[in-house]
C-alpha atoms as a PDB file:
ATOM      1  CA  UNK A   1     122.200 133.316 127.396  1.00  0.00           C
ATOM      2  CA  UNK A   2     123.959 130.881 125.290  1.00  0.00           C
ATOM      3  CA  UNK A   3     125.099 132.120 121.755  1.00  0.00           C
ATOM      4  CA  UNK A   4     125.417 130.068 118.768  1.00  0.00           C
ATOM      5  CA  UNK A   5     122.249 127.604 119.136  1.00  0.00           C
ATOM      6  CA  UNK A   6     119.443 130.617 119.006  1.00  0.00           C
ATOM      7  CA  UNK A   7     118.132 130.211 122.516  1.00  0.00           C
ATOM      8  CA  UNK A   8     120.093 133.337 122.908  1.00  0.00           C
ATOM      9  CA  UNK A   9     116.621 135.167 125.239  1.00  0.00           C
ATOM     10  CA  UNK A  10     116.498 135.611 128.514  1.00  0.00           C
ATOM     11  CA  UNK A  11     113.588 133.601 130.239  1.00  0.00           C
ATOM     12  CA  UNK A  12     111.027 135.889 129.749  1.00  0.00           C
ATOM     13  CA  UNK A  13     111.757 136.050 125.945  1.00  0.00           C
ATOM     14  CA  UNK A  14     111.657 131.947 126.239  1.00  0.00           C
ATOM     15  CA  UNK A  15     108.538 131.720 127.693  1.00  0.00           C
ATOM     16  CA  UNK A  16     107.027 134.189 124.954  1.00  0.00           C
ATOM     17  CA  UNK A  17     108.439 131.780 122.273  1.00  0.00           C
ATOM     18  CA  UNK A  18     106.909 129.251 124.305  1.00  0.00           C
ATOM     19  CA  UNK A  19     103.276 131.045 124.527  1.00  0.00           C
ATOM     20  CA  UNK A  20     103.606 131.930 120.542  1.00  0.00           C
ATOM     21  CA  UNK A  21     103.750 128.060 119.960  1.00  0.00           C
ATOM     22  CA  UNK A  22     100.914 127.027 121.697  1.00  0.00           C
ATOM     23  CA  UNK A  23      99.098 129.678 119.902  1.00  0.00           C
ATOM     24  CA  UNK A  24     100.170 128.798 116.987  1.00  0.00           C
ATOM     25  CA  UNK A  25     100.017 125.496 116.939  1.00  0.00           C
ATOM     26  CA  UNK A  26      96.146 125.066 118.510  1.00  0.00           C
ATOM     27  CA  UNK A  27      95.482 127.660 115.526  1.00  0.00           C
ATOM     28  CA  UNK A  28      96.655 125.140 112.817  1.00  0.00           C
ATOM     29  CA  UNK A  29      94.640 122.661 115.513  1.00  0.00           C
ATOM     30  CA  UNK A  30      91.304 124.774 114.801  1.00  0.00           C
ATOM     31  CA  UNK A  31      91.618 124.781 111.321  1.00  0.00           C
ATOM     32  CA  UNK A  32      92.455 121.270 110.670  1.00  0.00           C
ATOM     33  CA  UNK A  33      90.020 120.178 112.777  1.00  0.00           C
ATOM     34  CA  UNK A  34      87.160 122.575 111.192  1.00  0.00           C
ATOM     35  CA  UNK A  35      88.570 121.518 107.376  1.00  0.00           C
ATOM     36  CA  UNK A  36      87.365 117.623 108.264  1.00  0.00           C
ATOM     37  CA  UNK A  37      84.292 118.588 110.200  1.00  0.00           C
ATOM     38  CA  UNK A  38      83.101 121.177 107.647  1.00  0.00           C
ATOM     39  CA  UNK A  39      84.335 119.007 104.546  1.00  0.00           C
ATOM     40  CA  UNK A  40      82.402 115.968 106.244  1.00  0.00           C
ATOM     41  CA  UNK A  41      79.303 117.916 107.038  1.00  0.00           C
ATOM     42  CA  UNK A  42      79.091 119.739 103.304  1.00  0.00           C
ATOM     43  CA  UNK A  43      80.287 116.677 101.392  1.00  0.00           C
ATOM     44  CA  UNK A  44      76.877 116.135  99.318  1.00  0.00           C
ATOM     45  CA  UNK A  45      77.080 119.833  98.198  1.00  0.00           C
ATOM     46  CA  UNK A  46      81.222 119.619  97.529  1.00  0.00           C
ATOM     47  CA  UNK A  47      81.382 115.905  95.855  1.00  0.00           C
ATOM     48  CA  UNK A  48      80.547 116.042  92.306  1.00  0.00           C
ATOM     49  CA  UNK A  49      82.338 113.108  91.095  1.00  0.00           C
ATOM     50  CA  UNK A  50      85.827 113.800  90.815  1.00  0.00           C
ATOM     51  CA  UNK A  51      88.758 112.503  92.686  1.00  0.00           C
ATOM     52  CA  UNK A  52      87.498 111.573  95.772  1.00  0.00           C
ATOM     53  CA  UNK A  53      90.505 110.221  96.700  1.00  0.00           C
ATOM     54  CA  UNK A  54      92.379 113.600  96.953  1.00  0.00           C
ATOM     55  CA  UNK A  55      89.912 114.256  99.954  1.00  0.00           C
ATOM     56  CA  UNK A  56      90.591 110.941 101.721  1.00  0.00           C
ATOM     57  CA  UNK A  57      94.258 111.779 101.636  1.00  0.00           C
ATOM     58  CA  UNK A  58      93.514 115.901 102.854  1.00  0.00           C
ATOM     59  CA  UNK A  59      91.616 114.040 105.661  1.00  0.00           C
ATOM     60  CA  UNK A  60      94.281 111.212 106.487  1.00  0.00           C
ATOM     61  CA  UNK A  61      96.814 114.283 106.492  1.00  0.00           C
ATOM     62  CA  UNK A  62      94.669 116.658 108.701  1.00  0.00           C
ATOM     63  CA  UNK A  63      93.932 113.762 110.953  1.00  0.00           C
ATOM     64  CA  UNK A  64      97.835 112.728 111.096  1.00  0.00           C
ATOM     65  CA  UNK A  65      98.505 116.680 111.604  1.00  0.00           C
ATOM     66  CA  UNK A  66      96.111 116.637 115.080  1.00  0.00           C
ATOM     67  CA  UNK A  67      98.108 114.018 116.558  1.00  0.00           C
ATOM     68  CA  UNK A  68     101.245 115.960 115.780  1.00  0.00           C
ATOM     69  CA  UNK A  69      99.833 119.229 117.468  1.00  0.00           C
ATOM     70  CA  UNK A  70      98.427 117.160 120.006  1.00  0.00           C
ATOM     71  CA  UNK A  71     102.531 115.562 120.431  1.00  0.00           C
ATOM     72  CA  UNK A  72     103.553 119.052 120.044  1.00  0.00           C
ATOM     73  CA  UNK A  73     101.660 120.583 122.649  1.00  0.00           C
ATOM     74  CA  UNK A  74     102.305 118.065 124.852  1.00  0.00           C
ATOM     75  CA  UNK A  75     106.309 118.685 124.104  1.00  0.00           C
ATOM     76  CA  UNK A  76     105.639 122.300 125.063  1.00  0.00           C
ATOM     77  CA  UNK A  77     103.875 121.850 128.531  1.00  0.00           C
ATOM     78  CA  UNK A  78     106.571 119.102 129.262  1.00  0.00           C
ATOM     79  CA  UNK A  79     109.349 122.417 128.318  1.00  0.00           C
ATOM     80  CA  UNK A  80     107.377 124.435 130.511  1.00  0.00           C
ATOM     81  CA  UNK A  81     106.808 122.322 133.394  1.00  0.00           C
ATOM     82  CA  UNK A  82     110.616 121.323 133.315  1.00  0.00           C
ATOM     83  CA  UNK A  83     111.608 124.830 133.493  1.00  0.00           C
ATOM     84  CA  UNK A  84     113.746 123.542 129.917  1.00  0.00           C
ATOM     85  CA  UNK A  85     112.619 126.880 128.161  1.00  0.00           C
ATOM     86  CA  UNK A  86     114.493 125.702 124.642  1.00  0.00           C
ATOM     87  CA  UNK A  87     111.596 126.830 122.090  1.00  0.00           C
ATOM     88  CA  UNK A  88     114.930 125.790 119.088  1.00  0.00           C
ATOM     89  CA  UNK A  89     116.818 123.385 118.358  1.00  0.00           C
ATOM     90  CA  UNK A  90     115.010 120.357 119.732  1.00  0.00           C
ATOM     91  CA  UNK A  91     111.860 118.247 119.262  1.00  0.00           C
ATOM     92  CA  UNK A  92     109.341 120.959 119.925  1.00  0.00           C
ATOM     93  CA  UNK A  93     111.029 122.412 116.715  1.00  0.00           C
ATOM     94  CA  UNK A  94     111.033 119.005 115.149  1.00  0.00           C
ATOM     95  CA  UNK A  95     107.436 118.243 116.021  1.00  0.00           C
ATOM     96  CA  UNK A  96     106.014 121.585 115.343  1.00  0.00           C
ATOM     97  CA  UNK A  97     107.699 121.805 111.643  1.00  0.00           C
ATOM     98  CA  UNK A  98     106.201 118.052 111.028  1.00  0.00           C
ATOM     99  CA  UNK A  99     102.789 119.640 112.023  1.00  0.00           C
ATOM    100  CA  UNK A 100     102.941 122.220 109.642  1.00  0.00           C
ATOM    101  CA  UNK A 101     103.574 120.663 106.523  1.00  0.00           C
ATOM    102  CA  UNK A 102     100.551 118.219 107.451  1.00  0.00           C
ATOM    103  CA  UNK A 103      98.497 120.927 107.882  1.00  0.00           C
ATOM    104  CA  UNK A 104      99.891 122.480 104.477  1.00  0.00           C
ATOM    105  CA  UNK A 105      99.843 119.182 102.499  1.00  0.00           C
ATOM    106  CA  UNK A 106      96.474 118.276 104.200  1.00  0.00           C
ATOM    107  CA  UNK A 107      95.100 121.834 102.814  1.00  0.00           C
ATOM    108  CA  UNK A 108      96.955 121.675  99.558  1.00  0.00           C
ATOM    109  CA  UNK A 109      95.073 117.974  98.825  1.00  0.00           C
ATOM    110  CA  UNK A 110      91.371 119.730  99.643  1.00  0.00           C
ATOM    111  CA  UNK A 111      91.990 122.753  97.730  1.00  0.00           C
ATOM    112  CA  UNK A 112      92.925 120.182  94.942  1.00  0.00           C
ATOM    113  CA  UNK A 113      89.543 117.929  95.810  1.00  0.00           C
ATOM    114  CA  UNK A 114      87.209 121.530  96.144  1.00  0.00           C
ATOM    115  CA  UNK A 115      88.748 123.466  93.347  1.00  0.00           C
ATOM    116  CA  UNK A 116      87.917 120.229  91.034  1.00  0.00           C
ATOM    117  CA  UNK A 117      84.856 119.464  91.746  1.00  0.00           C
ATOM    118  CA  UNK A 118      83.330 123.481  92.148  1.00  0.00           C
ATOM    119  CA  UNK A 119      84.513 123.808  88.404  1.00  0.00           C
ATOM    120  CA  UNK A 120      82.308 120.407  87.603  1.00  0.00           C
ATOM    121  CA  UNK A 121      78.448 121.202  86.747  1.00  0.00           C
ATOM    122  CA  UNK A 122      76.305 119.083  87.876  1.00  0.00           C
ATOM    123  CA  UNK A 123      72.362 119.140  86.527  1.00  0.00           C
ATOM    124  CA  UNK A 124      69.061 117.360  86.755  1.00  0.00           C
ATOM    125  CA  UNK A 125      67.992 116.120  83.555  1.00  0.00           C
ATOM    126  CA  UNK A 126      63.751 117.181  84.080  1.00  0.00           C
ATOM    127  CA  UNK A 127      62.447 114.314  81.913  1.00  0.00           C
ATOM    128  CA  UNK A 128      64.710 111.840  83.745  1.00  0.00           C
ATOM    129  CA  UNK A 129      65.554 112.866  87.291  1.00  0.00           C
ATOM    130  CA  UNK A 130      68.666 111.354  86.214  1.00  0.00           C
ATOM    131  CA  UNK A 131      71.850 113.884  86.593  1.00  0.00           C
ATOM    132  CA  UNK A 132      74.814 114.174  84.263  1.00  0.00           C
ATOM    133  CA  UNK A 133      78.477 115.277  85.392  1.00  0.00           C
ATOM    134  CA  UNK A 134      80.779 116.927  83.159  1.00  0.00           C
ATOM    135  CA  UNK A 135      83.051 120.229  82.873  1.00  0.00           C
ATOM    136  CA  UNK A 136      81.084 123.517  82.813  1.00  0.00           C
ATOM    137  CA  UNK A 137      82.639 124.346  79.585  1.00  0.00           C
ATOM    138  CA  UNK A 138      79.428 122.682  77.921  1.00  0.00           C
ATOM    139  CA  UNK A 139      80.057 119.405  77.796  1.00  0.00           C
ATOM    140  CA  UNK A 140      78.861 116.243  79.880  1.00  0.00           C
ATOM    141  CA  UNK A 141      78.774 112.728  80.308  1.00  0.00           C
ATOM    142  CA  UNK A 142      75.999 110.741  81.712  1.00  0.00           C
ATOM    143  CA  UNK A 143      76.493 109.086  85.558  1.00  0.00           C
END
C-alpha cells in the first residue's frame, strides 16, 4: 500500500477498481453507440428542420468518445495483463475522464438537436401535400 497517490488498496481492491472501469466504461460504450445508431435509424421522424448541425457534432463527439473507450479499455487490459494494478493517477484516469466528457458533450449536443426539433410542428398542408415548419405556438413558415 502506498499512501499519498490513492492507490492506497490492496490487490484485490485494485482489481475491483479495475473491473468497475471496464464496466463502466463499455456502459458509456453501449450508449454512445445506441445514441448514433438509434438517432441514424429515427432521423426522418426526429429532423424537422432545425439545427442539423448540433446532431453532426453529438455524432462526431459520440464517435470520438468510442475510440476513447476503445483506448481506454485497451489501457485497462494492458494494467491488468502487466500486473500494474494503478486504476489513479495515470492514463487510464486520463483516458477514461476524456471519455466521459465526450460522452456528456456528445449527449448534451443531441438533447440540444431532439429537444429543438420535438417542440417544432410539422404538418401536411391537404390541398398541397406541401408541409410547413414552424414553432407549435401557432405560427409557421412555409419550406
Amino acid at each position: 500500500m502506498t499512501q499519498g497517490n490513492y492507490n492506497t488498496g490492496g490487490e484485490e481492491d485494485k482489481r475491483a477498481a479495475h473491473t468497475m472501469i471496464a464496466t463502466f466504461v463499455t456502459s458509456l460504450l453501449t450508449l454512445a453507440t445506441a445514441t448514433i445508431t438509434l438517432s441514424a435509424t429515427f432521423l426522418q421522424n426526429l429532423y424537422r428542420g432545425q439545427f442539423l448541425w448540433a446532431l453532426l457534432v453529438a455524432w462526431g463527439l459520440l464517435a470520438a468518445s468510442m475510440l476513447a473507450a476503445f483506448l481506454t479499455l485497451g489501457e485497462n487490459i494492458s494494467l491488468l495483463a502487466e500486473s500494474k494494478l494503478r486504476p489513479r493517477h495515470g492514463r487510464l484516469e486520463g483516458l477514461g475522464l476524456i471519455h466521459f466528457l465526450l460522452v456528456i458533450l456528445g449527449l448534451v449536443f443531441f438533447g440540444f438537436f431532439a429537444v429543438t426539433n420535438a417542440l417544432t410542428s410539422v404538418s401536411s398542408h391537404p390541398s398541397t401535400g406541401q408541409h410547413s415548419v414552424g414553432p407549435t405556438n401557432g405560427s409557421t413558415k412555409s419550406k
